[in-house]
N, C-alpha and C. Protein backbone atom coordinates (compact mmCIF):
# COMPACT_ATOMS: atom_id res chain seq x y z
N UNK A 1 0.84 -1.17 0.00
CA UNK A 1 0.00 0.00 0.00
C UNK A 1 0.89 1.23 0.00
N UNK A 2 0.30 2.23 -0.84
CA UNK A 2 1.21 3.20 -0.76
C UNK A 2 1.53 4.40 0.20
N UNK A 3 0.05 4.25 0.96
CA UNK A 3 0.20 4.99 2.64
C UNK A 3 1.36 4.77 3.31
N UNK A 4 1.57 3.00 3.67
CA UNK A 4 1.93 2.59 4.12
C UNK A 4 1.54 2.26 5.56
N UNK A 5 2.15 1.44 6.64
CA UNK A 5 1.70 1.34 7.56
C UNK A 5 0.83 2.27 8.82
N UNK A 6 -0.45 2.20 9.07
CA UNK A 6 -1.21 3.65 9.58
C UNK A 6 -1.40 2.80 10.85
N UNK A 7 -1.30 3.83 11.63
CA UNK A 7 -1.35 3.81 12.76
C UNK A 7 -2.87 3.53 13.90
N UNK A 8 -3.37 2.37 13.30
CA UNK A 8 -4.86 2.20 13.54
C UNK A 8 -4.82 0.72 14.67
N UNK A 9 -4.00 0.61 14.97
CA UNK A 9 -4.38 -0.69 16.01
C UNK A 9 -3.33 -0.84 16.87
N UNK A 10 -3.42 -0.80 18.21
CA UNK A 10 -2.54 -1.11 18.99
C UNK A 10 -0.92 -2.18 18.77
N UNK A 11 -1.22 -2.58 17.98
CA UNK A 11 0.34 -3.47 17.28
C UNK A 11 0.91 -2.17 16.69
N UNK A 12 0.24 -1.49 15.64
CA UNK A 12 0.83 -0.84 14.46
C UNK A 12 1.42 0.81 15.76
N UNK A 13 0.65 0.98 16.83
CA UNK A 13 1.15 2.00 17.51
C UNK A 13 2.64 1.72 18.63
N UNK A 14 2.96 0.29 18.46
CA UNK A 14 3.74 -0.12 19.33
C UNK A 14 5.08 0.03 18.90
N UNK A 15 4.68 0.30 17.34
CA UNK A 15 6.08 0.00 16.63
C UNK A 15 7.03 0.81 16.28
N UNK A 16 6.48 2.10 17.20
CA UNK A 16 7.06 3.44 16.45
C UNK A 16 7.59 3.87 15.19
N UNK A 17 8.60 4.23 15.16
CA UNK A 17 8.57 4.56 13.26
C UNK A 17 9.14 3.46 12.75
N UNK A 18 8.41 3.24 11.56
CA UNK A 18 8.62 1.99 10.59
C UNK A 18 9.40 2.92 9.47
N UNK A 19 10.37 1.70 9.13
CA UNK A 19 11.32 2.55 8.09
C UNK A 19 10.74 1.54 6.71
N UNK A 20 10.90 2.03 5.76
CA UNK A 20 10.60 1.58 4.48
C UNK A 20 11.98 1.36 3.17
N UNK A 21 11.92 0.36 2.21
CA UNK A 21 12.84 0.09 1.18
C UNK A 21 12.42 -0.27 0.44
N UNK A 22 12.89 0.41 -0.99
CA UNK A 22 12.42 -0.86 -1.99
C UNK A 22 13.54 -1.48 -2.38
N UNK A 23 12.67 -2.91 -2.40
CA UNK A 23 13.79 -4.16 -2.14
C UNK A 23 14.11 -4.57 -3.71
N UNK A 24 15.76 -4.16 -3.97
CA UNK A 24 16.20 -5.01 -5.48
C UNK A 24 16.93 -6.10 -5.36
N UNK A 25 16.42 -6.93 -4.70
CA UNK A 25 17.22 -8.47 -4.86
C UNK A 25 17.94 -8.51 -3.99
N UNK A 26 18.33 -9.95 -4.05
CA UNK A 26 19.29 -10.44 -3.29
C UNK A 26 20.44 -9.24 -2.91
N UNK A 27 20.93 -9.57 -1.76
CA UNK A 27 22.05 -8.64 -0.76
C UNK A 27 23.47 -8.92 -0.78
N UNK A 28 24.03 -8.74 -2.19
CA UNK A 28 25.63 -9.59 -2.39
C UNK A 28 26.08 -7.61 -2.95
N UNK A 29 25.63 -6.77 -3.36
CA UNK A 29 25.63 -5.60 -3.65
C UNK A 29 25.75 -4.79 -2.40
N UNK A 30 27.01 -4.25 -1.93
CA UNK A 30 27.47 -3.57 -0.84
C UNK A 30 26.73 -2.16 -0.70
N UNK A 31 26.37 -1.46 -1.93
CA UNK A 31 25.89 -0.38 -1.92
C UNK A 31 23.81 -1.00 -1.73
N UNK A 32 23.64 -1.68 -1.69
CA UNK A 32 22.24 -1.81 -1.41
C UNK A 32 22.45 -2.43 0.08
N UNK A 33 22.88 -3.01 0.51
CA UNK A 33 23.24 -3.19 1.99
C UNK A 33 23.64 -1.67 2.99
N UNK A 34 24.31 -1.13 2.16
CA UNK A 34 24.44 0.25 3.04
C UNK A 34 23.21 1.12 2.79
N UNK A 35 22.51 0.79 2.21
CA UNK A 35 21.09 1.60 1.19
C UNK A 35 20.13 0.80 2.60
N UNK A 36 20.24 -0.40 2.79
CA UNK A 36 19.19 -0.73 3.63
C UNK A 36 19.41 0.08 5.64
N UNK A 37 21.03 -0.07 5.33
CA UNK A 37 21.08 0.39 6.90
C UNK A 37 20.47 1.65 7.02
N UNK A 38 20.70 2.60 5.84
CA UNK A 38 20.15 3.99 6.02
C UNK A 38 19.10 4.21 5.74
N UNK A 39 18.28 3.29 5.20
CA UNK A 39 16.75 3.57 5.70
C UNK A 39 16.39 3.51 7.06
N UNK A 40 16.85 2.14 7.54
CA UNK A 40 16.30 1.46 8.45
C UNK A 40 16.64 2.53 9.48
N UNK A 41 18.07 3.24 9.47
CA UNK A 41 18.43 4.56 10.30
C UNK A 41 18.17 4.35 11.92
N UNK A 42 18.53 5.17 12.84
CA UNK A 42 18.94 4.90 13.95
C UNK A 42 17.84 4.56 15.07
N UNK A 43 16.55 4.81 14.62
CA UNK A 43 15.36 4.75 15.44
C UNK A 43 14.33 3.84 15.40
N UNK A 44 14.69 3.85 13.97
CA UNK A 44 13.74 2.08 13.72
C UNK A 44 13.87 0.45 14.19
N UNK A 45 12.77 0.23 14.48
CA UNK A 45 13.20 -1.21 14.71
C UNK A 45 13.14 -2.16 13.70
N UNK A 46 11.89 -1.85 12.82
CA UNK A 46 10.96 -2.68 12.06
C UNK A 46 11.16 -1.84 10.77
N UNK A 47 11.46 -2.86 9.86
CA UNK A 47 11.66 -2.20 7.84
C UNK A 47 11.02 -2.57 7.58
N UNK A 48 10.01 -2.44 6.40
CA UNK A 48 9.27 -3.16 5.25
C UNK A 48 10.14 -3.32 3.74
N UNK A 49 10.24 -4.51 3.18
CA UNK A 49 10.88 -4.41 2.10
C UNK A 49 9.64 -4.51 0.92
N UNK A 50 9.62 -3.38 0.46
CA UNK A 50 8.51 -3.08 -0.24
C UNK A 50 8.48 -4.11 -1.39
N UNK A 51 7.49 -4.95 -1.32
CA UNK A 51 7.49 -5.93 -2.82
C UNK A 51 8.37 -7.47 -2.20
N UNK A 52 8.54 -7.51 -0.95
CA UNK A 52 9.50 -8.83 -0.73
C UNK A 52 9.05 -8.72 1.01
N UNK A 53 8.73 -8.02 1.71
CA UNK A 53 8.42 -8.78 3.25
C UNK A 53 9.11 -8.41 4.06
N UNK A 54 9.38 -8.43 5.40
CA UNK A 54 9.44 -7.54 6.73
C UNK A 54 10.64 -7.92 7.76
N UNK A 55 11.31 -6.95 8.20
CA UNK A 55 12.56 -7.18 8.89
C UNK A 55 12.71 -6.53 10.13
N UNK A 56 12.96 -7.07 11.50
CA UNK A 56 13.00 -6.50 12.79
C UNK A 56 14.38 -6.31 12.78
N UNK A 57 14.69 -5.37 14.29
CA UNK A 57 15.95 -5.73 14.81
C UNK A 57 15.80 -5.28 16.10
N UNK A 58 16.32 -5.86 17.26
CA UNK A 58 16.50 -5.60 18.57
C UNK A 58 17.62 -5.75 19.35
N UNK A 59 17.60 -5.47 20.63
CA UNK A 59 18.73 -5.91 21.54
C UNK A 59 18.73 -7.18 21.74
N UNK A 60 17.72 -7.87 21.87
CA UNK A 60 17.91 -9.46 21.75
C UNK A 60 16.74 -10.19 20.58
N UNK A 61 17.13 -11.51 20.87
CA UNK A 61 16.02 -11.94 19.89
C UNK A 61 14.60 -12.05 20.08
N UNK A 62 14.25 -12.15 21.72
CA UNK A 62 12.86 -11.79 22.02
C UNK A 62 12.47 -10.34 21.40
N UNK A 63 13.20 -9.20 21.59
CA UNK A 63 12.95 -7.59 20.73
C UNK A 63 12.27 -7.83 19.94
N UNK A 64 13.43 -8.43 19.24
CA UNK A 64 13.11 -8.83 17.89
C UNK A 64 11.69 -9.23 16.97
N UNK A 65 11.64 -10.58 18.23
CA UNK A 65 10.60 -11.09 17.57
C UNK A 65 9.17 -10.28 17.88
N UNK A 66 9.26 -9.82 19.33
CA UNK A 66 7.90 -9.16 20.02
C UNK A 66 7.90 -7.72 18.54
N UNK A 67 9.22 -7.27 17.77
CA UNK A 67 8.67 -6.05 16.92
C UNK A 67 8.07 -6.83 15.49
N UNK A 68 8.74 -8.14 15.12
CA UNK A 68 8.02 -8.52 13.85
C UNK A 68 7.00 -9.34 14.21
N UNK A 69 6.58 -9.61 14.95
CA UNK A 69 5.32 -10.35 15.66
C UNK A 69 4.05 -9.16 15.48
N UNK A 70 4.15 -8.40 16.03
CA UNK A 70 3.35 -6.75 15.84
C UNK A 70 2.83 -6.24 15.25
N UNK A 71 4.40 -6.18 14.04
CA UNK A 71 4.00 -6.12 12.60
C UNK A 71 3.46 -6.37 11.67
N UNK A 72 3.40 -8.07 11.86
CA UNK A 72 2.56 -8.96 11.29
C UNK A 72 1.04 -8.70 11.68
N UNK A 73 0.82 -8.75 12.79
CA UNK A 73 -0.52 -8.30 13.29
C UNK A 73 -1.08 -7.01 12.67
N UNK A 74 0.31 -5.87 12.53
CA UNK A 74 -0.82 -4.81 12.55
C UNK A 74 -0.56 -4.87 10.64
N UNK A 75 -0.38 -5.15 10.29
CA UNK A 75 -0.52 -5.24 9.02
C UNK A 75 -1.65 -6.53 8.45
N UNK A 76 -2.04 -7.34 8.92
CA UNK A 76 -3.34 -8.67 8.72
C UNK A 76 -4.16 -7.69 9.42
N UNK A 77 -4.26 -6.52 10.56
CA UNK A 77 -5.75 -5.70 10.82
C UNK A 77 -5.81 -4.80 9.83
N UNK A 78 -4.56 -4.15 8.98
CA UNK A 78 -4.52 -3.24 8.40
C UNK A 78 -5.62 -3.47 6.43
């Protein structure tokens, strides 16, 4: 969607800012790997790879999973 993720259900408000990419393939291309860190940028937890599916990151792997767990939710209410 081209809104992108809206802020309508308690998952989608948990997640604070969602960073966005559009995803060109596979990750062997150093300059699209540095292209993803700087979306994803210093505040985000949770990316969408626009056209390919969804990426957390946390301090541990529970973070992790409790931010793409969320995601998933608030995007199936969305």
């Amino acid at each position: 969607m081209k809104c992108g993720l809206l802020p309508i259900s308690p998952e989608a408000l948990s997640l604070g800012e969602v960073a966005y990419h559009d995803y060109h393939g596979i990750l062997v291309d150093e300059e699209e790997k540095v292209l993803i860190q700087k979306n994803l940028g210093p505040k985000s937890k949770v990316l969408i790879l626009r056209n390919h599916g969804l990426v957390s990151v946390g301090e541990s792997v529970e973070e992790a999973f409790y931010y793409i767990h969320n995601l998933v939710v608030a995007c199936e209410i969305q």
